[in-house]
N, C-alpha and C. Protein backbone atom coordinates (compact mmCIF):
# COMPACT_ATOMS: atom_id res chain seq x y z
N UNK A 1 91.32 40.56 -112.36
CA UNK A 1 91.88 41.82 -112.80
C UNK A 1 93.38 41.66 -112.99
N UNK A 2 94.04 42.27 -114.02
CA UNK A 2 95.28 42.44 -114.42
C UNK A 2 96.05 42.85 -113.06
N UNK A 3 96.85 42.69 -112.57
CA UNK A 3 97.53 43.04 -111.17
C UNK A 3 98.57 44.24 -111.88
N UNK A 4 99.34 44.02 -113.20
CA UNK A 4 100.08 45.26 -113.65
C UNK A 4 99.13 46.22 -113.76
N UNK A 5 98.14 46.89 -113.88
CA UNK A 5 97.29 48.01 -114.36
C UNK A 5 96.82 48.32 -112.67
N UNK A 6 98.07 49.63 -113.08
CA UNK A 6 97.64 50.27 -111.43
C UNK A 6 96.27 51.35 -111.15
N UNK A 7 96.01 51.95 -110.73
CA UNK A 7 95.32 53.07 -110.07
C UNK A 7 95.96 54.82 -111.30
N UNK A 8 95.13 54.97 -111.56
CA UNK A 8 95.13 56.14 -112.65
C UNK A 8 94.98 57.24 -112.26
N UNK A 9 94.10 57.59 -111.11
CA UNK A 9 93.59 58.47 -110.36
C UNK A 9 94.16 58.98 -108.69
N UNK A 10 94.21 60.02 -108.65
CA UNK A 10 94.43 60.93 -107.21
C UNK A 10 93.40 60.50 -106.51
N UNK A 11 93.67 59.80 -105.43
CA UNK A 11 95.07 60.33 -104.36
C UNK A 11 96.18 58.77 -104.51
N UNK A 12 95.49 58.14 -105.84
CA UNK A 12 96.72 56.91 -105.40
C UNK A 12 97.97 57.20 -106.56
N UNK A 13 97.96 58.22 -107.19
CA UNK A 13 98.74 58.97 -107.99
C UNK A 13 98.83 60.44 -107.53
N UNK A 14 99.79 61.29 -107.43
CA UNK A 14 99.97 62.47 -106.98
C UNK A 14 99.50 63.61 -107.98
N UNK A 15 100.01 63.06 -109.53
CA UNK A 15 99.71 63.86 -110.78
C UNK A 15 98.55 63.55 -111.42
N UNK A 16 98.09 63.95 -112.41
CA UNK A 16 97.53 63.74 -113.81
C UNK A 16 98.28 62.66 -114.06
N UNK A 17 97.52 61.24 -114.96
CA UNK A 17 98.45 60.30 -115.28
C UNK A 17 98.93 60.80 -116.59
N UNK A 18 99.78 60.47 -116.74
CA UNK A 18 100.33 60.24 -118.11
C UNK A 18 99.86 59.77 -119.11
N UNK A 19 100.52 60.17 -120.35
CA UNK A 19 100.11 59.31 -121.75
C UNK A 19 100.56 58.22 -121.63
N UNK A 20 102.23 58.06 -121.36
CA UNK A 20 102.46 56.67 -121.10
C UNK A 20 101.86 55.34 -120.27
N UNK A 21 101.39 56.37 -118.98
CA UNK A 21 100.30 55.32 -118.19
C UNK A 21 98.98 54.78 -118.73
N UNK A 22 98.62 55.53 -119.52
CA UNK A 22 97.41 55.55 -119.71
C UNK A 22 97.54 54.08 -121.01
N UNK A 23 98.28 54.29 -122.15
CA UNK A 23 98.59 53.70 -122.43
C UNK A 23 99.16 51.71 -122.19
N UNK A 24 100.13 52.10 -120.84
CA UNK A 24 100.64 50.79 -120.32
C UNK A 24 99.51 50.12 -119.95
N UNK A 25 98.26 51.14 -119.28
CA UNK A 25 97.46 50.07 -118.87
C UNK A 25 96.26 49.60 -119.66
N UNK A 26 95.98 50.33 -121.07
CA UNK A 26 95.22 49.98 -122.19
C UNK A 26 95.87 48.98 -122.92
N UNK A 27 96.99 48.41 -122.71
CA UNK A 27 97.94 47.90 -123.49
C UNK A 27 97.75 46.26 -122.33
N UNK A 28 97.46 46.27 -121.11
CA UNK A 28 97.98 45.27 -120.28
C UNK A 28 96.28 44.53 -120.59
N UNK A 29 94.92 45.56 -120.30
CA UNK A 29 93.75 44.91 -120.56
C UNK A 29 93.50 44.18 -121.70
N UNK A 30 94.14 45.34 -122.52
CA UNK A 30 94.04 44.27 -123.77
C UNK A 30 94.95 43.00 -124.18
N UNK A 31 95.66 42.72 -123.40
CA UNK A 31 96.54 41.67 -123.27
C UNK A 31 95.97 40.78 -122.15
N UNK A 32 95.52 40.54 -121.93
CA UNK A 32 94.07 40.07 -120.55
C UNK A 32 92.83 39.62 -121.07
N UNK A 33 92.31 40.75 -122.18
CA UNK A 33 91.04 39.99 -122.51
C UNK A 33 91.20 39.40 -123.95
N UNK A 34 92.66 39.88 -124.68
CA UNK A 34 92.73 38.80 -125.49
C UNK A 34 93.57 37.63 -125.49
N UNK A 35 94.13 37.74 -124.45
CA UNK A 35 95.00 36.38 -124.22
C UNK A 35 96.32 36.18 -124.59
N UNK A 36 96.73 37.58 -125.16
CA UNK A 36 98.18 37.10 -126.71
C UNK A 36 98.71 38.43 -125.74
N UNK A 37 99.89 38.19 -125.62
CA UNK A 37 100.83 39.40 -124.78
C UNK A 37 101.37 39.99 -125.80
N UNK A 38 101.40 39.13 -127.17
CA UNK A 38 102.05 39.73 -128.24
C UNK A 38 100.92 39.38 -129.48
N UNK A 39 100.30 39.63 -130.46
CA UNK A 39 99.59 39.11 -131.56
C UNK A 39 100.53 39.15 -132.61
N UNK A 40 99.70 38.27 -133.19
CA UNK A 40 100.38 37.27 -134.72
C UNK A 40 99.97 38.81 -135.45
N UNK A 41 100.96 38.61 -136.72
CA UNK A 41 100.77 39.56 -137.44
C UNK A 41 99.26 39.88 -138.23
N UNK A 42 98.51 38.66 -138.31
CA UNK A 42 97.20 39.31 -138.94
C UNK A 42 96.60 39.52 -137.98
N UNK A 43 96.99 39.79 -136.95
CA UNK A 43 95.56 40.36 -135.38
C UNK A 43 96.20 41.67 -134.57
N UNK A 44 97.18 42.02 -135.10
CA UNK A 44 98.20 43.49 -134.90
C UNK A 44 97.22 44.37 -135.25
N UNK A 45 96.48 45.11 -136.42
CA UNK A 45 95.60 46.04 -136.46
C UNK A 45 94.82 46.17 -135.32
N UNK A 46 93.71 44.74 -135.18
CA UNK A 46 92.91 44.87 -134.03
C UNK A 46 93.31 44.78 -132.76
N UNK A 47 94.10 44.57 -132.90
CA UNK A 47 94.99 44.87 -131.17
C UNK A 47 95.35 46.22 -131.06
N UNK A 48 96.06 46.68 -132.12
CA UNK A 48 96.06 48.07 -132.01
C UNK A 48 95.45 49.12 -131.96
N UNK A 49 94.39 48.82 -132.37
CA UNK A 49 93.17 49.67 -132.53
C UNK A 49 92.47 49.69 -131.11
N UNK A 50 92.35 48.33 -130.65
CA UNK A 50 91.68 48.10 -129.66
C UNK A 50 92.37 48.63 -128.48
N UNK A 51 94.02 48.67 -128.21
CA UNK A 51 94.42 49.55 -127.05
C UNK A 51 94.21 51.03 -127.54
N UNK A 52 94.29 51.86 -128.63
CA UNK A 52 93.80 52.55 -128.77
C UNK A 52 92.58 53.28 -128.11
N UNK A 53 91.61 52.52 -128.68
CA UNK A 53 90.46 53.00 -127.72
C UNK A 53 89.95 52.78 -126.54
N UNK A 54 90.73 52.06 -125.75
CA UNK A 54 91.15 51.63 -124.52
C UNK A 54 91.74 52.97 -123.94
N UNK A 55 92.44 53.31 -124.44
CA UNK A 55 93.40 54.39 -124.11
C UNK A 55 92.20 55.37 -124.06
N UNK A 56 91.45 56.19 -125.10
CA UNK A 56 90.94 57.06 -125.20
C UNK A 56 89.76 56.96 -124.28
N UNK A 57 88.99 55.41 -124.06
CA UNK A 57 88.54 55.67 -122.91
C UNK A 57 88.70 55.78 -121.66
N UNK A 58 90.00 55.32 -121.36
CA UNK A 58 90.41 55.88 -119.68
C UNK A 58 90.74 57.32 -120.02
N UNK A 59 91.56 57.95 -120.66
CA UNK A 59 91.39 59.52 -120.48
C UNK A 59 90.09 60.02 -120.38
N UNK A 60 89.24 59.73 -120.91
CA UNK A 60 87.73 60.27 -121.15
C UNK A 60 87.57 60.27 -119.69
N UNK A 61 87.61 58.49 -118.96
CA UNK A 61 87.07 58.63 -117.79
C UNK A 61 87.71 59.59 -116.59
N UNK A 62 88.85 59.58 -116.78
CA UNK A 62 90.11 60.14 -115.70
C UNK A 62 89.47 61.63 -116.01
N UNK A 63 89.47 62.22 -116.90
CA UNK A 63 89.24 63.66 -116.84
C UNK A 63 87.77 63.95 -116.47
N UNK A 64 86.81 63.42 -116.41
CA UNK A 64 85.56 63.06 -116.81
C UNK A 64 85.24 62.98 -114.80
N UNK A 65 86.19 61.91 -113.76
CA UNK A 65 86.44 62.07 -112.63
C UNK A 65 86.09 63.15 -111.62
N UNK A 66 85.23 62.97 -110.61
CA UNK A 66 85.07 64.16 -109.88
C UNK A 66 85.70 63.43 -108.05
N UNK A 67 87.07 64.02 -108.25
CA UNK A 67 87.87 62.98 -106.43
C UNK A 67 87.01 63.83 -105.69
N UNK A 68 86.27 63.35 -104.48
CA UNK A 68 86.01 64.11 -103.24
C UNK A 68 87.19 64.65 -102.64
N UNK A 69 87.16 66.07 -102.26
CA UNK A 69 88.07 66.47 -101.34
C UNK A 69 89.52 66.54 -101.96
N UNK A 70 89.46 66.71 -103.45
CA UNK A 70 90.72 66.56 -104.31
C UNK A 70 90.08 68.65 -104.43
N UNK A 71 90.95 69.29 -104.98
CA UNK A 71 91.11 70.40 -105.17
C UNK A 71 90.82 70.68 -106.73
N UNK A 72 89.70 71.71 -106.98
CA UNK A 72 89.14 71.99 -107.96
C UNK A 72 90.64 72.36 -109.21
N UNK A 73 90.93 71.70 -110.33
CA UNK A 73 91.62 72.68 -111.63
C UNK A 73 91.08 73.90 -111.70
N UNK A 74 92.60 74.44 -111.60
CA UNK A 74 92.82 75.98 -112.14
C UNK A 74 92.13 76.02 -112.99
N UNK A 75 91.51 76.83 -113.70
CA UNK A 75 91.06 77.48 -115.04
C UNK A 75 92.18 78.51 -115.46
């Protein structure tokens, strides 16, 4: 496992993560499972794309989350 890609979720975060977090750490996996910290210009789309939906699936999961003993959202 990537050692930069922290914990996303309460109680090892106080808030809602961020876009930026959410991001840094869709950005670090995919730099992990493809090997390139940076890609060559013809593999930039699919890198980008690919933290992309990296991204959209940790929000999915983070909101998606039920913490024990975490306090129900306001409505």
């Amino acid at each position: 496992m990537c050692r930069s890609i922290k914990t996303l979720r309460p109680p090892a975060i106080p808030e809602k993560a961020t876009e930026e977090e959410i991001r840094a750490a869709a950005l670090q996996y995919v730099r992990k499972v493809s090997g390139f910290r940076a890609p060559a210009a013809h593999n930039q789309a699919v890198f980008d794309a690919a933290v992309d939906a990296v991204a959209e699936a940790t929000r999915d999961l983070l909101d998606g989350l039920q913490v024990r003993g975490a306090a129900a959202p306001a409505a």
